[in-house]
Each structure stands twice: as structure tokens, then as C-alpha cells.
Protein backbone atom coordinates (compact mmCIF):
# COMPACT_ATOMS: atom_id res chain seq x y z
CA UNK A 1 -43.76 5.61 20.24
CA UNK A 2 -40.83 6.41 22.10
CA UNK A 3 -39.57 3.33 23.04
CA UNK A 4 -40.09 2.07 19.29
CA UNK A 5 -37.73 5.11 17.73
CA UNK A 6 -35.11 4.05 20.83
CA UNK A 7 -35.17 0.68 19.74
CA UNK A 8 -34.71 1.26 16.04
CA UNK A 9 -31.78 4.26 16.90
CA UNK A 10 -30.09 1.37 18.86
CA UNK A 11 -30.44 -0.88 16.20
CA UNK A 12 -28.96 1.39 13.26
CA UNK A 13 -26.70 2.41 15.30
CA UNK A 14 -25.42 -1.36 16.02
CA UNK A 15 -25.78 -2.05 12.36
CA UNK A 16 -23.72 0.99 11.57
CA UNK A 17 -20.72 0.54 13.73
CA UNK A 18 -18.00 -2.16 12.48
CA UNK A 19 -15.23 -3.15 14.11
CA UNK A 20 -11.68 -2.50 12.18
CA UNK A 21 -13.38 -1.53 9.00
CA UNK A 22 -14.16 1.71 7.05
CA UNK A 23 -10.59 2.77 7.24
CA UNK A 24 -9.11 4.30 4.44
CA UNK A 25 -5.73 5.72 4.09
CA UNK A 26 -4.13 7.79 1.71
CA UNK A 27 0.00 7.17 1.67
CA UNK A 28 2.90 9.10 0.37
CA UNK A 29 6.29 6.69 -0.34
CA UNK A 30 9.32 6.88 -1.28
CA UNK A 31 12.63 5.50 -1.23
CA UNK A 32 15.76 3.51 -2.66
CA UNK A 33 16.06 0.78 -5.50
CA UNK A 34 18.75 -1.49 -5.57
CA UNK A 35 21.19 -0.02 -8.24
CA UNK A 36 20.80 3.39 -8.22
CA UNK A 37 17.44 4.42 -8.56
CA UNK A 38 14.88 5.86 -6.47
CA UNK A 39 10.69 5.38 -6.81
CA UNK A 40 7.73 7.62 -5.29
CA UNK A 41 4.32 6.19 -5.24
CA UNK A 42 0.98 7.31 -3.69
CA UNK A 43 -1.28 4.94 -2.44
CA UNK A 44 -5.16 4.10 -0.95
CA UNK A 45 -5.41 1.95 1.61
CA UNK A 46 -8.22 -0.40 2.39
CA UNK A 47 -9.03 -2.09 5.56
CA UNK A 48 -10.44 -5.69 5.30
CA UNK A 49 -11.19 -7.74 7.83
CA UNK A 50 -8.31 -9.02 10.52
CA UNK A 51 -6.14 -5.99 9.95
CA UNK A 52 -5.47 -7.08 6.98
CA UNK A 53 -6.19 -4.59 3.66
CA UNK A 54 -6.09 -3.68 -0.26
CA UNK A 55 -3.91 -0.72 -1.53
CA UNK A 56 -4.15 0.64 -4.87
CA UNK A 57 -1.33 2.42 -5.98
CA UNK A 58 0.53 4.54 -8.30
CA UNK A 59 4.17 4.41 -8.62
CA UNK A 60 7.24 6.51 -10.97
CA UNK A 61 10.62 4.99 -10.63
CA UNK A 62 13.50 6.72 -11.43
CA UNK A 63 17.06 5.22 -12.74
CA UNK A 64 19.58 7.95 -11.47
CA UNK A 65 22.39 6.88 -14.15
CA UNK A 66 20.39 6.89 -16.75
CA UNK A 67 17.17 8.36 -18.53
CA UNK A 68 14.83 5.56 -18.16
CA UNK A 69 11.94 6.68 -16.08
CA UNK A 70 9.02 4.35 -15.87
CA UNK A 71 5.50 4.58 -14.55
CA UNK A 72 3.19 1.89 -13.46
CA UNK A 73 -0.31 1.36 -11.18
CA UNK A 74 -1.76 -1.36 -9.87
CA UNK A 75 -3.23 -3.39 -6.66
CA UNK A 76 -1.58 -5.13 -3.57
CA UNK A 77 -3.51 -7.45 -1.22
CA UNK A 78 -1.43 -7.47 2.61
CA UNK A 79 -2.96 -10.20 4.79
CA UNK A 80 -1.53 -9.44 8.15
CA UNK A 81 1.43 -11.57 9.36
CA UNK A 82 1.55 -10.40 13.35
CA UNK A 83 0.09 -6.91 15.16
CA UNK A 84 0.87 -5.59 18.81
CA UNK A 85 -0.96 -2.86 20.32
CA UNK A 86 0.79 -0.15 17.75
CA UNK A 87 2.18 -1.85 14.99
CA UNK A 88 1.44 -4.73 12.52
CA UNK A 89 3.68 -6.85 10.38
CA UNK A 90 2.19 -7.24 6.96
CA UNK A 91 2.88 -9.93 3.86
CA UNK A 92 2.78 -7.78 0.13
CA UNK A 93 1.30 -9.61 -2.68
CA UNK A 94 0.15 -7.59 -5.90
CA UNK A 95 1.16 -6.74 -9.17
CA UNK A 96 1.28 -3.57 -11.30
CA UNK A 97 1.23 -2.47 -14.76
CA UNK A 98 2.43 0.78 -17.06
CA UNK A 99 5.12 2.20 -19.31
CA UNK A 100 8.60 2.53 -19.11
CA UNK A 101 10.00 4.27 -22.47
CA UNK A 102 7.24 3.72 -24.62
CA UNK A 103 6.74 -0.03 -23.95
CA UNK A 104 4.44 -1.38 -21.98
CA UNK A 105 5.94 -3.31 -18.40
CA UNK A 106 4.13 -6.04 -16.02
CA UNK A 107 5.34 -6.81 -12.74
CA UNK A 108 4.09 -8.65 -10.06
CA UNK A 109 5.61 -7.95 -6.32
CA UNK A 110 5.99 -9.51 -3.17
CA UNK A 111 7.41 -8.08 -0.23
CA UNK A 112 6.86 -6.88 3.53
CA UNK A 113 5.55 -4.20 5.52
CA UNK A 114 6.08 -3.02 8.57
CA UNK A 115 3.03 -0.11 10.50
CA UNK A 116 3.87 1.62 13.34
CA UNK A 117 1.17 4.08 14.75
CA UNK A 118 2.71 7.15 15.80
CA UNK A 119 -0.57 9.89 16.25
CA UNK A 120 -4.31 9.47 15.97
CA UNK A 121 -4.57 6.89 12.98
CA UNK A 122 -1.81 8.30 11.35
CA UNK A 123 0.86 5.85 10.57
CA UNK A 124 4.74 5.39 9.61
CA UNK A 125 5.58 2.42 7.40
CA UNK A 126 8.51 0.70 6.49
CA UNK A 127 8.11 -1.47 3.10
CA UNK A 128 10.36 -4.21 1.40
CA UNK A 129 8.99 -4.42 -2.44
CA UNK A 130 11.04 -6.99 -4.64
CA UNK A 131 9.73 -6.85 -8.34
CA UNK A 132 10.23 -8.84 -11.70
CA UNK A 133 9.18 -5.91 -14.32
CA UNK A 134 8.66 -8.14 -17.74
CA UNK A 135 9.46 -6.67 -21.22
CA UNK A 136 11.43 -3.59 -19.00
CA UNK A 137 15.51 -3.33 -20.49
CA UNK A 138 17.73 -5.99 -18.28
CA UNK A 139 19.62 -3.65 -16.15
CA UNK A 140 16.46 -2.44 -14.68
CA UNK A 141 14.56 -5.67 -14.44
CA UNK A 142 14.60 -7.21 -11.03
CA UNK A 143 13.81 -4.41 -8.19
CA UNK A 144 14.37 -4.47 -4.42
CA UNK A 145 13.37 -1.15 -2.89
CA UNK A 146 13.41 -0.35 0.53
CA UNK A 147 10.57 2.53 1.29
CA UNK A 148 9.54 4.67 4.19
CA UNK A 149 5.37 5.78 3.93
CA UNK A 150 2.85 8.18 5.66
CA UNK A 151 -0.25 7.06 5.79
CA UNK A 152 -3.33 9.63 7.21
CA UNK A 153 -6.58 8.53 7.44
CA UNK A 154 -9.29 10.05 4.93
């Protein structure tokens, strides 16, 4: 009888562990837009297979000059590019939807990101986003933002 509960805790236990998945992260971001404006976003991360992973996120972007404030979620997939021991080069491809004064704004994104592990799991991130926000006014319609993250495991 022994043997036979052995063999089955050895076997769950096998069945249980997974390499490289079951992470999830939760990020803090923030940074620079091109022209004068400045976005915060919080984010999950989910690890897929490869290193690669899904993020859900929720961003507010802020034009400094003016009032316009706008306010948009939505989902990235980052299929990994290149990883060394501690950090991983990442392709962005996603889009995101919201409001910006009242109207409603689409806007897909493609970008980079660069991880860099700096203390058990917990990691510093360094992210190129360029966006096209559709039906946003013209001065605030393309977006390059350069973005420093946190990212602790749950």
C-alpha cells in the first residue's frame, strides 16, 4: 500500500510541476510620449510557453499641454525575440481600446521590450510602445512612448 501512494505522490507531483509556466506578474509603468505627454498603465502578465507571454493591461495617458486625457485597456501577445541567463528581449504585438474625451479610440501597438531580472522573480523592464489611436484628435494620434516597468510575481 505504500509503495502504491509513493508511486501516485510521484506521479502528481510530476504532473504538477511545469517548466516556465504558472508565472504571473503584476506590473506598474510609466513613462514619456513623444510630444509632451506622459502615460501610466498597470498590467498582468502571463507566461506561455518559450518565455514568451500575454499581458492584459490598463493604460491613462496624459497630454501635458493640453486637457485631453484618455483611457484605454486591452491585450498584448510578446513572443520572445532572444533571452540570456537574466534578461529577455521581447517583440509587442496587441491592441487596446477606450475613451479619450467622450469618444471612443482603437489602437493597435507594436513595439519592444526589454526584462532584466534584478531579485527573486522580480523584474525591471524597459518598453518601446508605438501606437496609431483611430478616431483620437490629430495632434495626439500617432504615439511613441518610451516606459520603465516593475513587474513582481503574484
Amino acid at each position: 500500500m505504500r509503495k502504491l501512494l509513493m508511486i501516485a505522490a510521484l506521479l502528481f507531483t510530476g504532473y504538477l510541476a511545469k517548466a516556465q509556466q504558472g508565472y504571473t506578474y503584476i506590473g506598474v509603468r510609466g513613462g514619456w510620449v513623444a510630444n509632451d505627454a506622459y502615460t501610466g498603465t498597470i498590467n498582468l502578465d502571463f507566461s506561455s510557453k518559450y518565455f514568451s507571454s500575454y499581458e492584459l493591461f490598463g493604460e491613462v495617458y496624459d497630454k501635458s499641454k493640453s486637457d485631453y486625457r484618455s483611457y484605454m485597456a486591452g491585450v498584448v501577445y510578446k513572443p520572445t525575440l532572444t533571452r540570456n541567463k537574466n534578461s529577455l528581449l521581447r517583440f509587442r504585438a496587441g491592441v487596446g481600446i477606450g475613451s479619450g474625451n467622450d469618444k471612443f479610440i482603437a489602437a493597435p501597438q507594436l513595439g519592444l521590450e526589454f526584462a532584466q531580472t534584478i531579485m527573486n522573480n522580480v523584474d525591471l523592464l524597459f518598453v518601446n510602445r508605438n501606437q496609431v489611436v483611430f478616431f483620437d484628435p490629430k495632434n495626439t494620434r500617432w504615439r511613441v512612448a518610451l516606459e520603465v516597468v516593475f513587474r513582481f510575481p503574484l
